[in-house]
C-alpha atoms as a PDB file:
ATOM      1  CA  UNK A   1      68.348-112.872  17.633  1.00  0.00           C
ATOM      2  CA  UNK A   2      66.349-110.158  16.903  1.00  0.00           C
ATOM      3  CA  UNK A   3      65.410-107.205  19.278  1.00  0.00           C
ATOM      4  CA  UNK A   4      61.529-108.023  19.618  1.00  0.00           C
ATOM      5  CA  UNK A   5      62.946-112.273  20.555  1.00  0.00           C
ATOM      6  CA  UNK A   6      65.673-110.795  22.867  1.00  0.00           C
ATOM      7  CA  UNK A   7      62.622-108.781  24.721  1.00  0.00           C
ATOM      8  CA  UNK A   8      60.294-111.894  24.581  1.00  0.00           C
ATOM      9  CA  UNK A   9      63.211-113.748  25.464  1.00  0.00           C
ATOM     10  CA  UNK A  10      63.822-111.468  28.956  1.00  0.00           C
ATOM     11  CA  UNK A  11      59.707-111.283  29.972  1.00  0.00           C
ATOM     12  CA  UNK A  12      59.949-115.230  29.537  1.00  0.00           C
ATOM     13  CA  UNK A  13      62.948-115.158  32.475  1.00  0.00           C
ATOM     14  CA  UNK A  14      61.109-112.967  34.126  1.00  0.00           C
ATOM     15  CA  UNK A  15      58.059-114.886  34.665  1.00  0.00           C
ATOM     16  CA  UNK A  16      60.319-118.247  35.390  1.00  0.00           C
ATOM     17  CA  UNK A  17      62.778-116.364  37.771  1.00  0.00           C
ATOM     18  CA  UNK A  18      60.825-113.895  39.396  1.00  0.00           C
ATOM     19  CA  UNK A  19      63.167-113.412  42.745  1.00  0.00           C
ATOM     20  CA  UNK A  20      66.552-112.735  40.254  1.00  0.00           C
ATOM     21  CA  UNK A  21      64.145-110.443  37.890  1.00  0.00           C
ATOM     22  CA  UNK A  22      62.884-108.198  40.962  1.00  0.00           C
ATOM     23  CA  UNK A  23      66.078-107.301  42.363  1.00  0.00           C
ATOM     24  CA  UNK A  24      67.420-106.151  38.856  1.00  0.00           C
ATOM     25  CA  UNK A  25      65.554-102.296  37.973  1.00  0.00           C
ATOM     26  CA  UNK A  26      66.129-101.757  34.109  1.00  0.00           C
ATOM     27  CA  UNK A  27      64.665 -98.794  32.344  1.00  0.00           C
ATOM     28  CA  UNK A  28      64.458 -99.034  28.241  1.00  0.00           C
ATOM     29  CA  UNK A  29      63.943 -96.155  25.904  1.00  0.00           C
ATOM     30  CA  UNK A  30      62.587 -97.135  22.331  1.00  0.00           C
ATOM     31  CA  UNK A  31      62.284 -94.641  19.615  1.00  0.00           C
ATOM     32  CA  UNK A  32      61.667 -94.735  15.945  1.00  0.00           C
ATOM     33  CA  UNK A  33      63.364 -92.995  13.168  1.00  0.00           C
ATOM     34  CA  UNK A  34      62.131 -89.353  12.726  1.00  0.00           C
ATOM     35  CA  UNK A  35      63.096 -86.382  11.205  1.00  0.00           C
ATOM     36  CA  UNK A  36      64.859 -84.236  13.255  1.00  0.00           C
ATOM     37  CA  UNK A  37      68.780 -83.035  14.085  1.00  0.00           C
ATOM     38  CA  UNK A  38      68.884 -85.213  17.143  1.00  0.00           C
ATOM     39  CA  UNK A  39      67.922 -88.047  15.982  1.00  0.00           C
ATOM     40  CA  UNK A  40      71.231 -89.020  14.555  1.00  0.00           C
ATOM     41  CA  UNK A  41      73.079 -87.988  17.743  1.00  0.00           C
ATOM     42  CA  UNK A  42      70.593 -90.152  19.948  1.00  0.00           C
ATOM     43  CA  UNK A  43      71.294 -93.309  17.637  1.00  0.00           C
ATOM     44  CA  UNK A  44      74.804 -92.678  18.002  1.00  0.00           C
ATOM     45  CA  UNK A  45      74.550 -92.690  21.970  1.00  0.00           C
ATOM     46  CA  UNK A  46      71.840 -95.724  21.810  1.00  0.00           C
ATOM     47  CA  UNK A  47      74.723 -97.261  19.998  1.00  0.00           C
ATOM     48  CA  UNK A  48      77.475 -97.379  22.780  1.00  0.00           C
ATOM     49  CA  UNK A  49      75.043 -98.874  25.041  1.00  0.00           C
ATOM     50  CA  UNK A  50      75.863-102.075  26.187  1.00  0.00           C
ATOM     51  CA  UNK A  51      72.235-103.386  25.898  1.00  0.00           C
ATOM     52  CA  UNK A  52      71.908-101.995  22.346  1.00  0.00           C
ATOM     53  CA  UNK A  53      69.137-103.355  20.614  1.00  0.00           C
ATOM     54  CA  UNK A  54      67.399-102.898  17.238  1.00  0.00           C
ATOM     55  CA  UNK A  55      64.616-103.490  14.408  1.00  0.00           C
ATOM     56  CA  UNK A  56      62.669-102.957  11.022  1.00  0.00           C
ATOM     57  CA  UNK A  57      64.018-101.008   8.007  1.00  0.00           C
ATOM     58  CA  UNK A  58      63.211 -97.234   6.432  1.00  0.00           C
ATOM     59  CA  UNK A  59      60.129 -95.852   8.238  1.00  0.00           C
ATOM     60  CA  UNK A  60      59.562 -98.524  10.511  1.00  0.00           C
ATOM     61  CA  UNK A  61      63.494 -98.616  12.445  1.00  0.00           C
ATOM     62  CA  UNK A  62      63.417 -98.893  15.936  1.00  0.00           C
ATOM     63  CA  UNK A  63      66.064 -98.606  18.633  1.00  0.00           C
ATOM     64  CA  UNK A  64      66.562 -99.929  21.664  1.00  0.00           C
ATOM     65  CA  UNK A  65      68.897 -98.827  24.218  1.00  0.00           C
ATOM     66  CA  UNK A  66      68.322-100.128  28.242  1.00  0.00           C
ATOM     67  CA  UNK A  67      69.790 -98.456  31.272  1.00  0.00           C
ATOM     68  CA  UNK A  68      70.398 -99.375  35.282  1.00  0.00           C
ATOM     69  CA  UNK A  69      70.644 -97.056  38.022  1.00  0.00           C
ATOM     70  CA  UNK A  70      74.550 -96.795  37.507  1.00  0.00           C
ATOM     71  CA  UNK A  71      74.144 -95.810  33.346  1.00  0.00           C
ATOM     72  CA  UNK A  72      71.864 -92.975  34.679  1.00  0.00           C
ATOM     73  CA  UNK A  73      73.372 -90.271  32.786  1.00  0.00           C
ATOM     74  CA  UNK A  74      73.160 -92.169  29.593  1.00  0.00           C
ATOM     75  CA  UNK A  75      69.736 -92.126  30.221  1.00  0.00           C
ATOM     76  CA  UNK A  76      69.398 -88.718  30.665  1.00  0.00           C
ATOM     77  CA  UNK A  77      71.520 -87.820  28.157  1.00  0.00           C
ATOM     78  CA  UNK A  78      69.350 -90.021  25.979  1.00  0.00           C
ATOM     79  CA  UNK A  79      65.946 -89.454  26.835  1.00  0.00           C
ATOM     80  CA  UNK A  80      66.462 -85.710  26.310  1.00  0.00           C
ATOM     81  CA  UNK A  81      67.167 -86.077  22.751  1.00  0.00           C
ATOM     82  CA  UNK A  82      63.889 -88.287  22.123  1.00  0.00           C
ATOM     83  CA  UNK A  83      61.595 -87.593  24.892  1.00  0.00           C
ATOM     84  CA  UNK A  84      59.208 -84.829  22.312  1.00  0.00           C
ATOM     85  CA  UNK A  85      58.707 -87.889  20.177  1.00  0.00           C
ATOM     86  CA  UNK A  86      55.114 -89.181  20.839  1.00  0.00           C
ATOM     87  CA  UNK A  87      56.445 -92.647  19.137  1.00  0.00           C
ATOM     88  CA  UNK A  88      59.192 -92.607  21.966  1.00  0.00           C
ATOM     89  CA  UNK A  89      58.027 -95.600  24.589  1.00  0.00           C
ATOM     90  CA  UNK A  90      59.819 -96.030  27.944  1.00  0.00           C
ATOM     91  CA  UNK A  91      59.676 -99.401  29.321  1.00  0.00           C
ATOM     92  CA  UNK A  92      59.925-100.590  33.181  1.00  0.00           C
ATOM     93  CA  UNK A  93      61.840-104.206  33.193  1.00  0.00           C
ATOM     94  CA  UNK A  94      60.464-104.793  29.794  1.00  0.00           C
ATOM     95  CA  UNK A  95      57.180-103.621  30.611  1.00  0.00           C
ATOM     96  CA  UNK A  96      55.076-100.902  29.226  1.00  0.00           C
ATOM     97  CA  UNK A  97      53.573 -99.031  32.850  1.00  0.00           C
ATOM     98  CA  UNK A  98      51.476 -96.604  33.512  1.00  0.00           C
ATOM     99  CA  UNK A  99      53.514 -93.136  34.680  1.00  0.00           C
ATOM    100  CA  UNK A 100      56.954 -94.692  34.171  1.00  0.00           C
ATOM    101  CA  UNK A 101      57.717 -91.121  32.538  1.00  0.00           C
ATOM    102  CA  UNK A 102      56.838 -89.413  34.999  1.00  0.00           C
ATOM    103  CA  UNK A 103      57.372 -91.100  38.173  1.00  0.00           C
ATOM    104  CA  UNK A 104      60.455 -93.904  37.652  1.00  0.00           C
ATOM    105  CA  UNK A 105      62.195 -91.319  35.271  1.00  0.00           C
ATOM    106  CA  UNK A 106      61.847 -88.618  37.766  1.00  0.00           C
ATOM    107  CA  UNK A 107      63.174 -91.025  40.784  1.00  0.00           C
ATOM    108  CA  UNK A 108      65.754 -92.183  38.650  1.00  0.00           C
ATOM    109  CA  UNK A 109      67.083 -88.387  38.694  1.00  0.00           C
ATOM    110  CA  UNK A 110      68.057 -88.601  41.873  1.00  0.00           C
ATOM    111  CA  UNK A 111      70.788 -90.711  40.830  1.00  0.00           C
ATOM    112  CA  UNK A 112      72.236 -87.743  39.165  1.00  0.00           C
ATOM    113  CA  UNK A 113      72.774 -86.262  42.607  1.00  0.00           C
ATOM    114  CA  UNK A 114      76.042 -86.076  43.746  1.00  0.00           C
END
């Protein structure tokens, strides 16, 4: 199954089982291939993510790579190699929302606490 009919796949639960979809908080970082030093080191880290995920060929590639609360550093680790990438897209439980950048992200920090 491919990465777009795994996502389709997970809205579709969503919708059916909304009480077992609102207690789980996933955050998913998608970026395209670009040009630049980090983006091999991000695709390697995207890689040993459990929820690994990806599409298209040449121009077009896409990764995938979602976090919970408790892969927080992952995340970070993550979203500091792509987050200067205007085709990098964070998504909320699958969902595209406004200020999830800079409001979940920024809660989400406090994770890193300790």
């Amino acid at each position: 199954m491919d990465a777009r009919s795994r996502i389709e796949e997970e809205k579709l639960q969503n919708i059916l089982n909304p009480r077992k979809s609102n207690r789980e908080f996933k955050i998913t970082i998608r970026f395209q291939k670009h040009l630049s030093r980090n983006f091999e080191k991000a695709l390697a880290l995207a890689r040993k993510n459990a929820h690994f995920m990806e599409e298209g060929e040449g121009d077009f590639y896409k990764a995938y790579a979602s976090f919970h609360p408790q892969d927080v550093e992952g995340l970070f680790e993550l979203f500091e190699l792509v987050k200067d990438h205007e085709t990098t897209k964070i998504f909320l439980n699958n969902k595209a929302i406004p200020y999830v950048q800079d409001l979940w992200l920024f809660l989400l920090w406090f994770y890193r606490v300790k």
